[in-house]
C-alpha atoms as a PDB file:
ATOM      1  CA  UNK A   1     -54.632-115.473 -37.792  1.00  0.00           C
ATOM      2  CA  UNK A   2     -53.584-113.401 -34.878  1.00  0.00           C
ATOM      3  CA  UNK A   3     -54.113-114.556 -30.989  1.00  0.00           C
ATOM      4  CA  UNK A   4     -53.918-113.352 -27.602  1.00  0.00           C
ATOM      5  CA  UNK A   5     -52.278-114.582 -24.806  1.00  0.00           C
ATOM      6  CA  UNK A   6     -53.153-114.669 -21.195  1.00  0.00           C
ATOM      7  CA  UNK A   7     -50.016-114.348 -18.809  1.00  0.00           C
ATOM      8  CA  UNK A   8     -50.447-115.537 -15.381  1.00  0.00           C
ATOM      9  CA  UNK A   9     -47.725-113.537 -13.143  1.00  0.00           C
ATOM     10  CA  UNK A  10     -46.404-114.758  -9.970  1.00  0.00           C
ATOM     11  CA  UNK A  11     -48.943-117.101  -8.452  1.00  0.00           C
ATOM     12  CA  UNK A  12     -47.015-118.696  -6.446  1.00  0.00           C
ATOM     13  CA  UNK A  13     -47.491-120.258  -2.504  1.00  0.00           C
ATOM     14  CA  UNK A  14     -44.531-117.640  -1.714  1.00  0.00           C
ATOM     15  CA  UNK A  15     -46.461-114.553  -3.314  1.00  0.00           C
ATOM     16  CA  UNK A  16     -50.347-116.282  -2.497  1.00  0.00           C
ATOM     17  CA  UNK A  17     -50.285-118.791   0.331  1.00  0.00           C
ATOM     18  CA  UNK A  18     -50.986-116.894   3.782  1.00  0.00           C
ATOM     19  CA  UNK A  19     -48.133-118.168   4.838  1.00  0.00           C
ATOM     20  CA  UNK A  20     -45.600-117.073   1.799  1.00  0.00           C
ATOM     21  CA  UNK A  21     -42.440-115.299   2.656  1.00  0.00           C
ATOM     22  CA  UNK A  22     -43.721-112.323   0.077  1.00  0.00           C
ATOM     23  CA  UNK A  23     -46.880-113.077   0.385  1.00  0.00           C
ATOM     24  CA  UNK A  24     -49.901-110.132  -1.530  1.00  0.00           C
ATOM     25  CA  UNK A  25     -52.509-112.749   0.873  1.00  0.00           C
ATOM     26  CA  UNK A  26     -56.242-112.237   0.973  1.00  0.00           C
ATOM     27  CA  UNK A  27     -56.480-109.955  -1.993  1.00  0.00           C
ATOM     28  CA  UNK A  28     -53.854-112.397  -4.315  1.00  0.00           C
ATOM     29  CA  UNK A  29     -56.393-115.687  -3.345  1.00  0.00           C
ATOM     30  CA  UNK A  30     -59.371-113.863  -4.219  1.00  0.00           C
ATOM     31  CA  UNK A  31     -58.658-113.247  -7.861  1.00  0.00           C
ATOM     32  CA  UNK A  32     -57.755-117.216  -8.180  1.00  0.00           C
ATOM     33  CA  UNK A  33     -61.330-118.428  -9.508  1.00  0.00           C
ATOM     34  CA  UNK A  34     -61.565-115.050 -11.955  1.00  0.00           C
ATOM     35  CA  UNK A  35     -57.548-116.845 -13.107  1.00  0.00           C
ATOM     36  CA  UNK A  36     -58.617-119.914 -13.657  1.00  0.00           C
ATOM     37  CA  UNK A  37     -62.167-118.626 -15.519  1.00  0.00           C
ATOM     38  CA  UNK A  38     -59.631-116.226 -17.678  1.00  0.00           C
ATOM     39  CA  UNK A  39     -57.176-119.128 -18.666  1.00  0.00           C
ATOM     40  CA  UNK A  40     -59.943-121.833 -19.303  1.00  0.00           C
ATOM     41  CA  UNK A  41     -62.169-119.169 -21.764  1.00  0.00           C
ATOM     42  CA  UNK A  42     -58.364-118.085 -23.377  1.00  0.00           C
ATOM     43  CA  UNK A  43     -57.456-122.178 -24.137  1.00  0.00           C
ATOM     44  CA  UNK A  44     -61.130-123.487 -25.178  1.00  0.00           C
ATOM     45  CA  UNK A  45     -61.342-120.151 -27.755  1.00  0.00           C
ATOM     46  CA  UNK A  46     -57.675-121.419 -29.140  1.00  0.00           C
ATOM     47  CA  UNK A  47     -55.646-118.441 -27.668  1.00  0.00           C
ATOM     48  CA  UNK A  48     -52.456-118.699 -25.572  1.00  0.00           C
ATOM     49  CA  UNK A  49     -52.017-119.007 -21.501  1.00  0.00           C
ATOM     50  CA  UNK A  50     -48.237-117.980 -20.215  1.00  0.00           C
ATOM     51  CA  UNK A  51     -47.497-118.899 -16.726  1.00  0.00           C
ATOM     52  CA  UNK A  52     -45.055-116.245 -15.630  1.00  0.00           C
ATOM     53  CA  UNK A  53     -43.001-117.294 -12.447  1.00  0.00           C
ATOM     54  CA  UNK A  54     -40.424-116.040 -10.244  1.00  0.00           C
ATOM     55  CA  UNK A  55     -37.433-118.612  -9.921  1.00  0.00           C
ATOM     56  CA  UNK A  56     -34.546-117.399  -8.215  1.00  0.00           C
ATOM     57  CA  UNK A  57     -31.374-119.618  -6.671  1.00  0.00           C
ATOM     58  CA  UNK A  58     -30.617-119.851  -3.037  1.00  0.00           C
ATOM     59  CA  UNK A  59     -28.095-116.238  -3.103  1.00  0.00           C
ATOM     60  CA  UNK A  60     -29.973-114.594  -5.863  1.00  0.00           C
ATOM     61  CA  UNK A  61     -28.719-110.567  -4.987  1.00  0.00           C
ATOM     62  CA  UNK A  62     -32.324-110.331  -5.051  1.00  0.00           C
ATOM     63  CA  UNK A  63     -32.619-111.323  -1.789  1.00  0.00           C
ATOM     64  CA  UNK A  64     -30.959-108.057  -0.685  1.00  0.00           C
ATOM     65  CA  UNK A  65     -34.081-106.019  -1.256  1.00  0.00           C
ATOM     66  CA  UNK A  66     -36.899-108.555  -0.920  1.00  0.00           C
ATOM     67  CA  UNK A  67     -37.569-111.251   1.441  1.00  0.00           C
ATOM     68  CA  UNK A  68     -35.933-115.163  -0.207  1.00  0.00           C
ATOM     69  CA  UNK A  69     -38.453-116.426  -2.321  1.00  0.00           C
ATOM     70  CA  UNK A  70     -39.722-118.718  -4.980  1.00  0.00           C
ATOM     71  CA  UNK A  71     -36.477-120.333  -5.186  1.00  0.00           C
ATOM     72  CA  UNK A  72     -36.131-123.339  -7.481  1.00  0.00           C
ATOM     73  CA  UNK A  73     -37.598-126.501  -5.892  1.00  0.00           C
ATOM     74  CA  UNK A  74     -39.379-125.303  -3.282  1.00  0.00           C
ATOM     75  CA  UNK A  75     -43.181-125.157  -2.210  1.00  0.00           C
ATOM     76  CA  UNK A  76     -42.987-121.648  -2.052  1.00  0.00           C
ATOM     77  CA  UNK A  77     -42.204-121.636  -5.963  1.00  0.00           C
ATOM     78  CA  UNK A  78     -44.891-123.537  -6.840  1.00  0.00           C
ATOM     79  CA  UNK A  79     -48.448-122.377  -8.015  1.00  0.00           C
ATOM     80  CA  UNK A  80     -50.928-121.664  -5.392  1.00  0.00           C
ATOM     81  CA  UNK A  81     -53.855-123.819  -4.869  1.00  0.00           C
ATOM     82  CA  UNK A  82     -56.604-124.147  -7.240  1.00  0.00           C
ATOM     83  CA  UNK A  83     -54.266-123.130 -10.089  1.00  0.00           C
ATOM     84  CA  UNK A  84     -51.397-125.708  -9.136  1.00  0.00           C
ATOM     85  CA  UNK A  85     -54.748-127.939 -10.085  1.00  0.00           C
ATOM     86  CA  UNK A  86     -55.667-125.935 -13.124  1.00  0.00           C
ATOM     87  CA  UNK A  87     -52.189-126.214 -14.216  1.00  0.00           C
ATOM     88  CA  UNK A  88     -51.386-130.036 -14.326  1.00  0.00           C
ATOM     89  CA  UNK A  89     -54.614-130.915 -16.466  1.00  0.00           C
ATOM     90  CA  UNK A  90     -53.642-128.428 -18.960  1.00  0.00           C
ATOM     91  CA  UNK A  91     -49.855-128.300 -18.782  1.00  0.00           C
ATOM     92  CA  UNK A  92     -49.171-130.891 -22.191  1.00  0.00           C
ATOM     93  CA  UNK A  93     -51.843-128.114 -23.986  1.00  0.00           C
ATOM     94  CA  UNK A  94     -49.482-126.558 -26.981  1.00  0.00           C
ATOM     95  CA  UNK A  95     -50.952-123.116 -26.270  1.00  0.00           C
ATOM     96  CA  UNK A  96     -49.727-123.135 -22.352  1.00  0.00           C
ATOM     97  CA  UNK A  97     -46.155-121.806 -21.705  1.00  0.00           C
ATOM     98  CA  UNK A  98     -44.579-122.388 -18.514  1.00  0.00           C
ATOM     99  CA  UNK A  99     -41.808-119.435 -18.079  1.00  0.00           C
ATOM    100  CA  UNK A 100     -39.506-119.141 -15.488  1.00  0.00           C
ATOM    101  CA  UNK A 101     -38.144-115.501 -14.933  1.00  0.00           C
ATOM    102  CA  UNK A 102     -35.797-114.387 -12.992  1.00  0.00           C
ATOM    103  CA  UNK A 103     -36.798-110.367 -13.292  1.00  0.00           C
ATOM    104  CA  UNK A 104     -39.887-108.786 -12.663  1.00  0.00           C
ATOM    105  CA  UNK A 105     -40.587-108.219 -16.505  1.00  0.00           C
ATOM    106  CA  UNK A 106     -41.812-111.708 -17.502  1.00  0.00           C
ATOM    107  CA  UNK A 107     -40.114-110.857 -21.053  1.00  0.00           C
ATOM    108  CA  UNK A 108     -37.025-109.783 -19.905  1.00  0.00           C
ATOM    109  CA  UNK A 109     -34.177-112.111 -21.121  1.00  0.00           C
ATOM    110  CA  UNK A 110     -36.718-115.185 -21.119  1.00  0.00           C
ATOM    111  CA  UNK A 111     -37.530-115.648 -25.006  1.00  0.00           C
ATOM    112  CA  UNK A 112     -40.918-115.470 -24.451  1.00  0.00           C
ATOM    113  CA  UNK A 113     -41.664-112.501 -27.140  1.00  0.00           C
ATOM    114  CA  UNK A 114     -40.311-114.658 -29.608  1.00  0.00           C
ATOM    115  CA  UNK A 115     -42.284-117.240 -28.078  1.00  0.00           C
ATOM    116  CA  UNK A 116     -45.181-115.570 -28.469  1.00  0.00           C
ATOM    117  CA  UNK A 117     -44.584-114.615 -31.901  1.00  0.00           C
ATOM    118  CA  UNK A 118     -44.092-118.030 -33.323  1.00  0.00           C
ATOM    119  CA  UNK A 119     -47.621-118.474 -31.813  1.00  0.00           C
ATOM    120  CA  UNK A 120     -48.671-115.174 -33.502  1.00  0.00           C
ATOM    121  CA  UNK A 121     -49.953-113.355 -30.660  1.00  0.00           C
ATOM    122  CA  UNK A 122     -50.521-109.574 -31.104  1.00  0.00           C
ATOM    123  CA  UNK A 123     -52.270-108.726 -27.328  1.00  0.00           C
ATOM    124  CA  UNK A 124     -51.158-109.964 -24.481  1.00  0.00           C
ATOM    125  CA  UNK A 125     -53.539-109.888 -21.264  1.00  0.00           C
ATOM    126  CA  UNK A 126     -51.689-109.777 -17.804  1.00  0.00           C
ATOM    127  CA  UNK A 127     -53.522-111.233 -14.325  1.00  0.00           C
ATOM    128  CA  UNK A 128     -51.720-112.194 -11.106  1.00  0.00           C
ATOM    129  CA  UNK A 129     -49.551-110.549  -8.400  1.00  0.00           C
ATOM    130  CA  UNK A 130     -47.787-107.982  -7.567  1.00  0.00           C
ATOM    131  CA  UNK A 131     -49.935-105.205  -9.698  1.00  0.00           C
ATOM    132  CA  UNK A 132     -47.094-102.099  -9.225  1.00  0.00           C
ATOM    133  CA  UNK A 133     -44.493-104.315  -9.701  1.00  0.00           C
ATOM    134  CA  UNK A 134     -44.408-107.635 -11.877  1.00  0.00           C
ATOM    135  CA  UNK A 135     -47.589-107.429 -13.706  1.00  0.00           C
ATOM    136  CA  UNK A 136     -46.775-103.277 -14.413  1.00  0.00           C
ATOM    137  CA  UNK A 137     -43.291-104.379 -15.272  1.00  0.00           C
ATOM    138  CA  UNK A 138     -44.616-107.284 -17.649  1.00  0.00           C
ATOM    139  CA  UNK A 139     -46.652-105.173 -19.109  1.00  0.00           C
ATOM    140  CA  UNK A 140     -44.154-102.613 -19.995  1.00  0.00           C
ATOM    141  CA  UNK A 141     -41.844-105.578 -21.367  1.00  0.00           C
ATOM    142  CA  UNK A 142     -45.002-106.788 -23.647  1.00  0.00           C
ATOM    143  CA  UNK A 143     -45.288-103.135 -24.863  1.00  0.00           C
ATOM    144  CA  UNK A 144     -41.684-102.688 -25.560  1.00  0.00           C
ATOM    145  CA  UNK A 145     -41.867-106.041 -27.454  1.00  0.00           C
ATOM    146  CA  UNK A 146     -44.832-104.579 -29.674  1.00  0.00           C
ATOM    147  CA  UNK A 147     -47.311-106.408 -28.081  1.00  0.00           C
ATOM    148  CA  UNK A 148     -51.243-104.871 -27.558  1.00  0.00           C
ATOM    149  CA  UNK A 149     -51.828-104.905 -23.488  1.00  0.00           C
ATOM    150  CA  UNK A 150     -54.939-105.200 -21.590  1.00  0.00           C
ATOM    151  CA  UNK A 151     -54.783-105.633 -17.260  1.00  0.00           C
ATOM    152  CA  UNK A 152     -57.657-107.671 -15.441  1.00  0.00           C
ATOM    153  CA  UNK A 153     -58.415-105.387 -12.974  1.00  0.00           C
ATOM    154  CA  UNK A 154     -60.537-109.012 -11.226  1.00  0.00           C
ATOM    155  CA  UNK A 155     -57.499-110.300 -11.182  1.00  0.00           C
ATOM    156  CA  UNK A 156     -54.708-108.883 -10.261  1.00  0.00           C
ATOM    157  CA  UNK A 157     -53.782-107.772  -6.383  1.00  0.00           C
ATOM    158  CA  UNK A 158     -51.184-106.826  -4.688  1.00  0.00           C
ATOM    159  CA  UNK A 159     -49.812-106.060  -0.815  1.00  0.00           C
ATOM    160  CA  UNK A 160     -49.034-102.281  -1.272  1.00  0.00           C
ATOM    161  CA  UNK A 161     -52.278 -99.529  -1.696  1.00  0.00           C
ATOM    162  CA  UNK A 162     -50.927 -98.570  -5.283  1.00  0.00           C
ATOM    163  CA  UNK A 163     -52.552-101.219  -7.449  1.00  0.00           C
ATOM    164  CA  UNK A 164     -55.104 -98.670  -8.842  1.00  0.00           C
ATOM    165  CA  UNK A 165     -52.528 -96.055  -9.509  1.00  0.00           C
ATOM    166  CA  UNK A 166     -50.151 -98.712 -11.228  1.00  0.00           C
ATOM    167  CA  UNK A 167     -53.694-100.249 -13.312  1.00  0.00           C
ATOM    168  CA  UNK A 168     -53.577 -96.534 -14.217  1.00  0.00           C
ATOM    169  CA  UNK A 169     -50.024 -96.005 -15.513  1.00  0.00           C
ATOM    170  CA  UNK A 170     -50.296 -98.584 -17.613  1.00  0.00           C
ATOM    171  CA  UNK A 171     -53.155 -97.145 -19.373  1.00  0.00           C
ATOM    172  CA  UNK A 172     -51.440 -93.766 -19.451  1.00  0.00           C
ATOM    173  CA  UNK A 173     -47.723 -94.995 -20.253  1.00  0.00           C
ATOM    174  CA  UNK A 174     -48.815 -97.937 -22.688  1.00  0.00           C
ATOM    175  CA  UNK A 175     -52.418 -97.389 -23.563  1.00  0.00           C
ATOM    176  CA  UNK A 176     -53.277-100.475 -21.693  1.00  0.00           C
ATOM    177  CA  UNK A 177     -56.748-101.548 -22.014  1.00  0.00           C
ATOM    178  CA  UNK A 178     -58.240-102.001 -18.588  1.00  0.00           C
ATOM    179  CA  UNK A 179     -61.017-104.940 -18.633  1.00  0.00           C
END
């Protein structure tokens, strides 16, 4: 029997917290509740919750075009709030994945398509931060894997003004279903 699975991008204190170093802010702790809603309705109907998140060493090159962040270890790595909460009582759940990634695209030399697979997940529904760049790029990733795509418009932010344009290539480039 096919399932779906619920990736949670970037939710980290770095990318969340008001005080993160890359921080999306306001709008990123808003959709935290509609997160933790999403993952508990996708785990209690037997379907699949990913935790996507950014882990990048002290020199990572990334750190030439974006601020240091989430690097391994630190606070600023580590899910926000609520969700930090969320995740411990569920963590030892078989359907919850913890993924590190080191690119935007959350399936990008991580395993987790075949991850998913073995799980038999056909759709993959993407929440978190930023929306025109990790979640867009994770959801391209999830399309090029053959995965079905849906975005949360609740719950994903970001700390640019292109979130609805992005929400809107994906439905255009990938035929994204927008809930």
């Amino acid at each position: 029997m096919s399932k779906e699975a619920l990736i949670i991008v970037d939710m980290s204190n770095d990318f969340v917290s008001d005080d993160g170093s890359l921080t999306a802010g306001k709008p990123a702790q808003e959709i935290v509740p509609y997160i933790i809603n999403k993952a508990t309705e996708f785990l209690h109907n037997d379907q699949v919750v990913v935790v996507a998140m950014d882990a990048h060493e002290e020199n990572d090159p990334h750190f030439e075009l974006w601020s240091p962040h989430n690097v391994i270890g630190t606070k600023g790595q580590e899910l926000y709030g609520d969700l930090m909460t969320w995740f411990k009582e569920h963590e030892s759940h078989p359907n919850v994945i913890y993924q590190p990634k080191t690119n935007y695209n959350a399936f990008f030399k991580t395993g987790l398509a075949e991850k998913l697979k073995a799980l038999n997940v056909e759709k993959v529904h993407v929440v978190g931060v930023c929306t025109d760049i990790c979640d867009f790029l994770t959801v391209a990733g999830a399309d090029a894997e053959g995965f079905k795509t849906a975005i949360h418009k609740q719950g994903v932010a970001t700390f640019t003004d292109l979130g609805e344009t992005f929400i809107q290539h994906m439905k255009t480039c990938f035929f994204t279903e927008i809930i």
